[in-house]
N, C-alpha and C. Protein backbone atom coordinates (compact mmCIF):
# COMPACT_ATOMS: atom_id res chain seq x y z
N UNK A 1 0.84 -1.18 0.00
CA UNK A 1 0.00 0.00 0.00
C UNK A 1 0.89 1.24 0.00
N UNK A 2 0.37 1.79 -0.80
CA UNK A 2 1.55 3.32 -0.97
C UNK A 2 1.16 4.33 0.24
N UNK A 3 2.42 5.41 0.75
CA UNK A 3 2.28 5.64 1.57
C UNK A 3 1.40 7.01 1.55
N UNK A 4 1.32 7.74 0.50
CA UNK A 4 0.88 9.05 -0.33
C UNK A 4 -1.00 8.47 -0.42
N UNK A 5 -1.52 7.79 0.42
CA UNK A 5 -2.64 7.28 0.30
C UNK A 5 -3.22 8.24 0.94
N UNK A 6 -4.68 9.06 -0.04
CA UNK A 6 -5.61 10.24 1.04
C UNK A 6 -6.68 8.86 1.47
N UNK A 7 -7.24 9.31 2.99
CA UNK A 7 -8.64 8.64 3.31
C UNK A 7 -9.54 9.32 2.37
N UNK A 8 -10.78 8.78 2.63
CA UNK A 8 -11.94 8.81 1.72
C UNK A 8 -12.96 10.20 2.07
N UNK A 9 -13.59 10.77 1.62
CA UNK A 9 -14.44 11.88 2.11
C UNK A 9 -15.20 11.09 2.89
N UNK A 10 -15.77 9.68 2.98
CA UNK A 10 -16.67 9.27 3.70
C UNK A 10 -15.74 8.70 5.04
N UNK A 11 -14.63 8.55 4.87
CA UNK A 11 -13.94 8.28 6.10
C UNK A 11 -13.91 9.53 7.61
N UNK A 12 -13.53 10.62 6.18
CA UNK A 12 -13.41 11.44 6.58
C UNK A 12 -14.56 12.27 6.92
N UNK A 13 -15.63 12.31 6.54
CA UNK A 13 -16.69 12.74 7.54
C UNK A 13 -17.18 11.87 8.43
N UNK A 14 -16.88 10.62 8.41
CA UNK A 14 -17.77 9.79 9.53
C UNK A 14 -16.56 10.27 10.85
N UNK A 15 -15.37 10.32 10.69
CA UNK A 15 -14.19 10.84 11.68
C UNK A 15 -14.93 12.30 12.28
N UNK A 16 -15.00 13.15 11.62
CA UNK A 16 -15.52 14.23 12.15
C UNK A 16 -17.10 14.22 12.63
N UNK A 17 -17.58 13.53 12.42
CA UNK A 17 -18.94 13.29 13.05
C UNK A 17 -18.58 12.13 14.22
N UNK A 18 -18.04 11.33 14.58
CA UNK A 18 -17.35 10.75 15.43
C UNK A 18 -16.53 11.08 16.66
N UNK A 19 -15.46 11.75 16.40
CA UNK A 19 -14.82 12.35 17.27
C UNK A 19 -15.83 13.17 17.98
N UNK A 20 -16.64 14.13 17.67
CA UNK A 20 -16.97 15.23 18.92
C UNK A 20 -17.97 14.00 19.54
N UNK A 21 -18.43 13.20 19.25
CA UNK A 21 -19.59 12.32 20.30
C UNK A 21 -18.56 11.67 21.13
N UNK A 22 -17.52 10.85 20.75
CA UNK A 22 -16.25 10.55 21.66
C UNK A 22 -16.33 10.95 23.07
N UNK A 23 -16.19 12.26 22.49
CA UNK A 23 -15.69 13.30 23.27
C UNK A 23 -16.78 13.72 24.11
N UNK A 24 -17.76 14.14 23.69
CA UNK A 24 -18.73 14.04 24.85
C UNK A 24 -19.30 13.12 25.95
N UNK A 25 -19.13 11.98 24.84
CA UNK A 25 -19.03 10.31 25.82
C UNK A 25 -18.42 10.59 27.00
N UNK A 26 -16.77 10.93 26.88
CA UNK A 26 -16.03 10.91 28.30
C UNK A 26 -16.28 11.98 28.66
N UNK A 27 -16.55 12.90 28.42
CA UNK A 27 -17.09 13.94 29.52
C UNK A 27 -17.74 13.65 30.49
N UNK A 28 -19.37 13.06 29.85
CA UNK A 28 -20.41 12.30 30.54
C UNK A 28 -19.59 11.35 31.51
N UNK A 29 -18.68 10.38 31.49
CA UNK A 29 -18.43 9.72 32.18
C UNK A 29 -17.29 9.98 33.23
N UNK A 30 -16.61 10.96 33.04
CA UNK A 30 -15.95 11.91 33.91
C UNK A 30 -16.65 12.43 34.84
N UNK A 31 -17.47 13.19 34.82
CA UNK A 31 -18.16 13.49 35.44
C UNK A 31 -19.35 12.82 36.02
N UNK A 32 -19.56 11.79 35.85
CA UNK A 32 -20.71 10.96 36.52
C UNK A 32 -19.93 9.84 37.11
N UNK A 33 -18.75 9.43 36.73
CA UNK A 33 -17.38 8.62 37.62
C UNK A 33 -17.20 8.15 38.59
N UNK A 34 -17.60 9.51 39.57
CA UNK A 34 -17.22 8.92 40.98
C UNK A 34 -18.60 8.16 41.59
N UNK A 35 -19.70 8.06 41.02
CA UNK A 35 -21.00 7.42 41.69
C UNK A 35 -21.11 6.23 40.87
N UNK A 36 -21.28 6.35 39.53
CA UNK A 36 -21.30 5.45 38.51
C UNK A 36 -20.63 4.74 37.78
N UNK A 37 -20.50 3.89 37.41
CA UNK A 37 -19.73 3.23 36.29
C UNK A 37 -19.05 4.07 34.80
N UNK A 38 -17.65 4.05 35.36
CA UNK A 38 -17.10 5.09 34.64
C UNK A 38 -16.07 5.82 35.27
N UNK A 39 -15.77 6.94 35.25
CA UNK A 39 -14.43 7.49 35.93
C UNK A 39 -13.61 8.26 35.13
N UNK A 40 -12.02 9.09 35.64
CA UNK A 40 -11.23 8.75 35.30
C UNK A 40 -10.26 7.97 33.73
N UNK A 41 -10.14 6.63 34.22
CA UNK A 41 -9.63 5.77 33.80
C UNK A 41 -10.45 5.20 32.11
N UNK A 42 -11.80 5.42 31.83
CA UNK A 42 -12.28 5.03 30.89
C UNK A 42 -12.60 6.58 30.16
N UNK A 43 -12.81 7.48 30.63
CA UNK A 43 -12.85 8.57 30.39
C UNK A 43 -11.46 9.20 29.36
N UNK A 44 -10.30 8.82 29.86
CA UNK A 44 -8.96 9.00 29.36
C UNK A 44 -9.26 7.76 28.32
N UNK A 45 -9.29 6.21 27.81
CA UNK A 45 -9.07 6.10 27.16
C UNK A 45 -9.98 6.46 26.44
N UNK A 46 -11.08 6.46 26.47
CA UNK A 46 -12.01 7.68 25.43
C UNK A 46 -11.45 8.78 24.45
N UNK A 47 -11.47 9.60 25.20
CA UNK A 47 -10.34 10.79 24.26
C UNK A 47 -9.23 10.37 23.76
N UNK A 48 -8.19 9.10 24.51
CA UNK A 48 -6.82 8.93 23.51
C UNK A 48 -7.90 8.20 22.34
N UNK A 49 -8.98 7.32 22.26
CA UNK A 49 -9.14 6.32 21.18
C UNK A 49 -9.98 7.42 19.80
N UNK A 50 -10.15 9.02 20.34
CA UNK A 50 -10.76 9.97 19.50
C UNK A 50 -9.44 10.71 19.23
N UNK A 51 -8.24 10.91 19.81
CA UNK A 51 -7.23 11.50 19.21
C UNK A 51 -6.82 10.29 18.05
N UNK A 52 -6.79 8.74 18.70
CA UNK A 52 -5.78 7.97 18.04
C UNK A 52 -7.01 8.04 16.60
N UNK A 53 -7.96 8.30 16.06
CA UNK A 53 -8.66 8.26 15.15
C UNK A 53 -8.54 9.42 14.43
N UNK A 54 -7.96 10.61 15.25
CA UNK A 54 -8.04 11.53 14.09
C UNK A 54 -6.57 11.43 13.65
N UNK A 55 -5.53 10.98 14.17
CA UNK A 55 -3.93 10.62 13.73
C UNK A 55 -4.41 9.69 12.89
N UNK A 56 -4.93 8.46 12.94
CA UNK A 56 -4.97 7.74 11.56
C UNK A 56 -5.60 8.50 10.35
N UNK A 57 -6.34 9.51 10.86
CA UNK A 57 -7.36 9.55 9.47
C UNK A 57 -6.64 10.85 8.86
N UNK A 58 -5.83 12.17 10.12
CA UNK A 58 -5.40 12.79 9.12
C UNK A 58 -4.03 12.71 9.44
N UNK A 59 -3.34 12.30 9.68
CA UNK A 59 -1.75 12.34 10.44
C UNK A 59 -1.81 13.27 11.51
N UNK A 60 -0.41 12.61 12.12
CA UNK A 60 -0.14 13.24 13.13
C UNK A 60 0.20 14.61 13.35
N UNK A 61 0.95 15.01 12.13
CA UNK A 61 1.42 16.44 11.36
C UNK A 61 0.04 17.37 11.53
N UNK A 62 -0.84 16.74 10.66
CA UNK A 62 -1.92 17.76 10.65
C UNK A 62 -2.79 17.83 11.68
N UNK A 63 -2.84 16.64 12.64
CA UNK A 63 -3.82 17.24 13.82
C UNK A 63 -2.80 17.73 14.47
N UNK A 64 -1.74 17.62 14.70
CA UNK A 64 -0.48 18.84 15.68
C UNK A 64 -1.04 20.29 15.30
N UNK A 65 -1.29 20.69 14.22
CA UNK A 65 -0.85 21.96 13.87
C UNK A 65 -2.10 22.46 13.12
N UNK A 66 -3.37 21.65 12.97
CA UNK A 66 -4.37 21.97 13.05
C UNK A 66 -5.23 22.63 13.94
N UNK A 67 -5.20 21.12 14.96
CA UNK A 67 -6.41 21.03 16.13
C UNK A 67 -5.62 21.49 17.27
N UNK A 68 -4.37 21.26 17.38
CA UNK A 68 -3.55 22.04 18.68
C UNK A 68 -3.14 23.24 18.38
N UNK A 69 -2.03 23.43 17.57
CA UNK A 69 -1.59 24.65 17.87
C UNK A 69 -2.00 25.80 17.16
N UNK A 70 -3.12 25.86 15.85
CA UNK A 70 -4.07 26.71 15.66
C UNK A 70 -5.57 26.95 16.39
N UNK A 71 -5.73 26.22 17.48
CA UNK A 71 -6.94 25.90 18.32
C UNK A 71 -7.10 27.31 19.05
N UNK A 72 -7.14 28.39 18.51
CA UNK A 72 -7.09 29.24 19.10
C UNK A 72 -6.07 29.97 20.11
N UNK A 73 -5.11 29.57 19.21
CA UNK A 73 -3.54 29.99 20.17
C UNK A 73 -3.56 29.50 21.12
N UNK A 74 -4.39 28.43 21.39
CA UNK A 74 -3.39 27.67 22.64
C UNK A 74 -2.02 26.94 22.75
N UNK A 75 -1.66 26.75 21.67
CA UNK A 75 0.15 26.45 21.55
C UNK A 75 0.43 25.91 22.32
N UNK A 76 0.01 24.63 23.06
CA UNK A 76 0.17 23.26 23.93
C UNK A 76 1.02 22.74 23.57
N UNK A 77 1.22 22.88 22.26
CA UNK A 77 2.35 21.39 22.10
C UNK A 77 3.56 22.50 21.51
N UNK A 78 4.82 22.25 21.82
CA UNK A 78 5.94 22.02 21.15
C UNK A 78 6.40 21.14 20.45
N UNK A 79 6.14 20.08 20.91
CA UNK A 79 6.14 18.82 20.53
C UNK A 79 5.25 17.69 21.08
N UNK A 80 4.51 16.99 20.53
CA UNK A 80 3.22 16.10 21.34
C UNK A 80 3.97 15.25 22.26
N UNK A 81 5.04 15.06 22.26
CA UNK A 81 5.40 14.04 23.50
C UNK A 81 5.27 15.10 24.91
N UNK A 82 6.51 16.13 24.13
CA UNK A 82 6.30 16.86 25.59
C UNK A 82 4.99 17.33 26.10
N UNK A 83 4.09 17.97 25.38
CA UNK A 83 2.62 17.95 25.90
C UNK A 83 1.93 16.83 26.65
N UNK A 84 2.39 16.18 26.00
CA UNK A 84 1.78 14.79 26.91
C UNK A 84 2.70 14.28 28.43
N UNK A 85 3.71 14.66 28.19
CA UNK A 85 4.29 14.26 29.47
C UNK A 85 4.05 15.17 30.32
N UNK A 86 3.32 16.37 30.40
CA UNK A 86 2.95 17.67 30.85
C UNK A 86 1.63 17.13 31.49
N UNK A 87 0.87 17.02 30.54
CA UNK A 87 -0.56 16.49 31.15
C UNK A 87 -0.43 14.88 32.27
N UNK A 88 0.73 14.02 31.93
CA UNK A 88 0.36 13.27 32.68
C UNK A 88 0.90 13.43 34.07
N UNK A 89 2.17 14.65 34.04
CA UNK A 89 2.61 14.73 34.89
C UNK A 89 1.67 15.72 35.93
N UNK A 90 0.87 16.53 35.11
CA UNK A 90 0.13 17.36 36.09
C UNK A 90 -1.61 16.75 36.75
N UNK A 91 -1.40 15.63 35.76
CA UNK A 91 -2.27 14.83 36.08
C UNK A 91 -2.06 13.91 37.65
N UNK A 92 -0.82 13.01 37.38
CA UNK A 92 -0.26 12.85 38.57
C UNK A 92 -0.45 13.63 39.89
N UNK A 93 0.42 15.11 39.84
CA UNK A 93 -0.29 16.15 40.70
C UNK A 93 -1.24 16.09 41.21
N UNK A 94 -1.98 16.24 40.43
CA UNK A 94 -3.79 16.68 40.83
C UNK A 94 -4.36 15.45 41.65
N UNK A 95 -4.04 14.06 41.09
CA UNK A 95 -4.54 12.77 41.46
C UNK A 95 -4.02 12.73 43.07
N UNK A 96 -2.80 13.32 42.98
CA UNK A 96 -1.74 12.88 44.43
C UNK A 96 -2.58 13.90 45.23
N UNK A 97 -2.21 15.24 45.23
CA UNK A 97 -2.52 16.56 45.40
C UNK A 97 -4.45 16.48 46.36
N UNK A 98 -5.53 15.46 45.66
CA UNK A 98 -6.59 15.90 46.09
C UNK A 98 -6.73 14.49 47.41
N UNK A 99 -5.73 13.82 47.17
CA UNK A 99 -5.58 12.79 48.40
C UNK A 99 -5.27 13.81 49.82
N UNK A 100 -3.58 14.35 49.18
CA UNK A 100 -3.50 14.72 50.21
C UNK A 100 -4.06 15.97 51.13
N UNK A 101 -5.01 16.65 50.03
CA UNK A 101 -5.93 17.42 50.74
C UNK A 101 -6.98 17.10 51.66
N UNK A 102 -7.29 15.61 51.43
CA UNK A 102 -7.83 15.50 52.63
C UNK A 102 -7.28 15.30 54.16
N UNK A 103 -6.19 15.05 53.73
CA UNK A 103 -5.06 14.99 54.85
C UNK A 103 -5.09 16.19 56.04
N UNK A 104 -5.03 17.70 55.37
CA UNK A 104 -4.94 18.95 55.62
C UNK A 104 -6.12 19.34 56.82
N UNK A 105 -7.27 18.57 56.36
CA UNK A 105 -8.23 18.53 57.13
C UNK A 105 -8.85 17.44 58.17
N UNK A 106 -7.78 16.78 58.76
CA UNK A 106 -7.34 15.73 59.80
C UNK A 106 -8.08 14.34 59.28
N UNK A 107 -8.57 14.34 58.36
CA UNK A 107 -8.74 12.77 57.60
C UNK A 107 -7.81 12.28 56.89
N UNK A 108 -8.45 10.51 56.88
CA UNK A 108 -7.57 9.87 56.14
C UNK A 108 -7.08 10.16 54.71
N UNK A 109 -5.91 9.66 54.02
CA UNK A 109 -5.66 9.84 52.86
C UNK A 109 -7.04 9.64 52.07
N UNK A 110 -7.26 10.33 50.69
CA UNK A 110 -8.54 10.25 49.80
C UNK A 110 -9.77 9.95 50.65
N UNK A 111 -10.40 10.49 51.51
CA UNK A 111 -11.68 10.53 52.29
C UNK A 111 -11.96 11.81 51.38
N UNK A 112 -13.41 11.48 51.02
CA UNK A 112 -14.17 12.04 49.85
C UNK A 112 -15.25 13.37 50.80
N UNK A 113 -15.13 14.42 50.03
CA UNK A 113 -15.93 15.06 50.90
C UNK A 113 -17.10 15.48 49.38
N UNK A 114 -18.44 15.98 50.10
CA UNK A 114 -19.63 15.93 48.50
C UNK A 114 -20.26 17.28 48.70
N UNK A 115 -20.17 17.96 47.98
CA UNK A 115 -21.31 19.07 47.61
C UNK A 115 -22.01 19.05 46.70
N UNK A 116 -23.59 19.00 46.52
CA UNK A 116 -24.58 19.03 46.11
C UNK A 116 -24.88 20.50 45.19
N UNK A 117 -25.01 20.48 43.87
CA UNK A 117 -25.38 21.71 42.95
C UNK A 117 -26.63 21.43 41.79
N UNK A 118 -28.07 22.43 42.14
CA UNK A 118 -29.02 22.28 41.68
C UNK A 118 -29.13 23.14 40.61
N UNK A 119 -30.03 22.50 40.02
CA UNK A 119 -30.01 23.72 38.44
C UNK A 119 -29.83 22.84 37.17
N UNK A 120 -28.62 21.79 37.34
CA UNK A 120 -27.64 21.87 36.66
C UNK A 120 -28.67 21.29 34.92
N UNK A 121 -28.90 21.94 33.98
CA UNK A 121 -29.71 21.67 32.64
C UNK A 121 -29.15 20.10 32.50
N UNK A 122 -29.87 18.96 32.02
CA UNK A 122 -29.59 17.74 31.93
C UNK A 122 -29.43 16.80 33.08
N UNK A 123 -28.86 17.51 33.51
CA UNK A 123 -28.52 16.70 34.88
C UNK A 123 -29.46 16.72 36.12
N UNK A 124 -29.70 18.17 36.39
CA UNK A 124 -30.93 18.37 37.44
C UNK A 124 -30.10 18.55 38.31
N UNK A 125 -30.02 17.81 39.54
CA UNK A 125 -28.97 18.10 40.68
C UNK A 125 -27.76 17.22 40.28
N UNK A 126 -26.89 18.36 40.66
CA UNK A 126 -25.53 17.33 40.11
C UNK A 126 -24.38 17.28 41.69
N UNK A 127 -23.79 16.12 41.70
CA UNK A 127 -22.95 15.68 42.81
C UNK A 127 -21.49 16.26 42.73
N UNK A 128 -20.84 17.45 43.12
CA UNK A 128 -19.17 17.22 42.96
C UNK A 128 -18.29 17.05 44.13
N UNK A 129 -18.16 16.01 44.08
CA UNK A 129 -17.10 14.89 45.20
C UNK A 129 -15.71 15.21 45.02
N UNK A 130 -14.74 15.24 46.02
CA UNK A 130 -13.74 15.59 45.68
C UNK A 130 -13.15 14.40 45.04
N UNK A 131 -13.86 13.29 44.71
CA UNK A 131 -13.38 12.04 44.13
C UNK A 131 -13.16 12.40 42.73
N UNK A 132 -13.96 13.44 42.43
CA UNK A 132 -14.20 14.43 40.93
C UNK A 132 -12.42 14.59 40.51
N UNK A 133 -11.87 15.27 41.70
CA UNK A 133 -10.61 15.84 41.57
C UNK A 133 -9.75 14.96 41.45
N UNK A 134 -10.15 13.41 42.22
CA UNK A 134 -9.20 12.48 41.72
C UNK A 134 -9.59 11.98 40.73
N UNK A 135 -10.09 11.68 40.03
CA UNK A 135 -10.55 10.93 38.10
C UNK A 135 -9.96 11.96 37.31
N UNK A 136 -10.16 13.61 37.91
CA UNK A 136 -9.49 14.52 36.58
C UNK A 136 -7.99 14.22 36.88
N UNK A 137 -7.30 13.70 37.66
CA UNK A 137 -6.12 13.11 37.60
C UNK A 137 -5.59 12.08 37.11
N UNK A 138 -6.35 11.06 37.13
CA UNK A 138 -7.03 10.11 36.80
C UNK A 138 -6.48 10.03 35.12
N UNK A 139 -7.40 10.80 34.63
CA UNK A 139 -7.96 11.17 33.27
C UNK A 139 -6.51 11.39 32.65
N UNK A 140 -5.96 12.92 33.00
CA UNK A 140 -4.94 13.07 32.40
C UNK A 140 -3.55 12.40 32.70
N UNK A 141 -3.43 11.49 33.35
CA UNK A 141 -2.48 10.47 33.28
C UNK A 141 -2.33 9.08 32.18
N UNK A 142 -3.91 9.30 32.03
CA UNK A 142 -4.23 7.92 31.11
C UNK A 142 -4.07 8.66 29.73
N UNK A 143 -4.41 9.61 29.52
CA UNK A 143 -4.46 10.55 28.28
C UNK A 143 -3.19 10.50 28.08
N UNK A 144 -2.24 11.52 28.94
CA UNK A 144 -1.01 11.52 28.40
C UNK A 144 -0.27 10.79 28.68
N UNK A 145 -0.46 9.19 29.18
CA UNK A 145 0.76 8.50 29.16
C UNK A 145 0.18 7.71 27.98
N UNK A 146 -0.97 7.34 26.95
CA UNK A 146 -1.69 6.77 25.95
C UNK A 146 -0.90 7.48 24.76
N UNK A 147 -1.50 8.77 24.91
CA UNK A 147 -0.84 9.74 23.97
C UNK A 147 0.43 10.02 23.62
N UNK A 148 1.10 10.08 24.82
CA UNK A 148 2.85 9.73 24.31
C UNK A 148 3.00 8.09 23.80
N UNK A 149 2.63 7.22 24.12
CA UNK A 149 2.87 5.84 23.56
C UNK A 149 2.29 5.66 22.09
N UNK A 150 1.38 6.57 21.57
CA UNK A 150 0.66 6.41 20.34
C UNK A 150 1.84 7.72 19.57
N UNK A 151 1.91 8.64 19.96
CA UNK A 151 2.84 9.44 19.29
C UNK A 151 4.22 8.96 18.82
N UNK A 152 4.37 8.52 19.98
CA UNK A 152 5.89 7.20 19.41
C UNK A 152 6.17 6.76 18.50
N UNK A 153 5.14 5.60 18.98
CA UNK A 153 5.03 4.49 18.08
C UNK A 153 4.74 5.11 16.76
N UNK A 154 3.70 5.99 16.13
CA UNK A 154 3.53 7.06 15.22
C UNK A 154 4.65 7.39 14.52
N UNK A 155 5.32 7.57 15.09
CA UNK A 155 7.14 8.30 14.23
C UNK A 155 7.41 7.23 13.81
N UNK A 156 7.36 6.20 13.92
CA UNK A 156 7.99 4.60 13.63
C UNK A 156 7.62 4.37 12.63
């Protein structure tokens, strides 16, 4: 198979009609995580398996410098490894970080504390647990340690 191969317009719109539901998928499950089935951990591979789909469909080149670093000047990446070792490392942080905040307040390591928020459109009353704070750690550890292993391997 030659390497100068374009995907198909139908590839290529079912990718872009794909990816943003992905993506809302793990949101939903990020945020509903700490009560329900879900989390964290499935949440992250969610988004790497909607990044690793738009690297196959348009390269890695063009979602770098497409979807990252024209994304509205957010200029995240220098390079996608280092971005990713950024997120997993601050991911780490955050994961470690909301343990030991419960510490601060004479409980055990990760003892979950809950506040209740009404209103919320879709949801109705929504739960945020500081368990919240550990999955978004969670999340970006699985993201960017996925994401550097797919970027890799990618250059290969």
């Amino acid at each position: 198979m030659s390497e100068d191969r374009e995907p198909t317009v139908i590839v290529k719109t079912v990718t872009r009609t794909v990816v943003p539901l992905i993506a809302l998928t793990a949101i939903a499950l990020l945020i509903k995580g700490h009560n329900l089935p879900g989390g964290g951990f499935i949440a992250g591979v969610l988004t790497t398996t909607a990044f690793a789909l738009l690297y196959v469909i348009y390269g890695l080149d063009t979602v770098r410098r497409d979807l990252v670093t024209n994304a509205g000047g957010v200029g995240l990446l220098s390079g996608p490894t280092q971005s990713y070792t950024r997120a997993f490392a601050g991911g780490l942080a955050l994961a470690f970080g909301s343990g030991v905040a419960a510490m601060l307040f004479d409980v055990p390591f990760l003892t979950q504390a809950v506040v209740f928020v009404d209103g919320i459109p879709l949801y109705g009353e929504l739960e945020f647990a500081s368990a919240l704070a550990f999955d978004l750690g969670v999340y970006f550890v699985v993201v960017g340690s996925l994401l550097t292993i797919i970027a890799v391997v990618g250059k290969e």
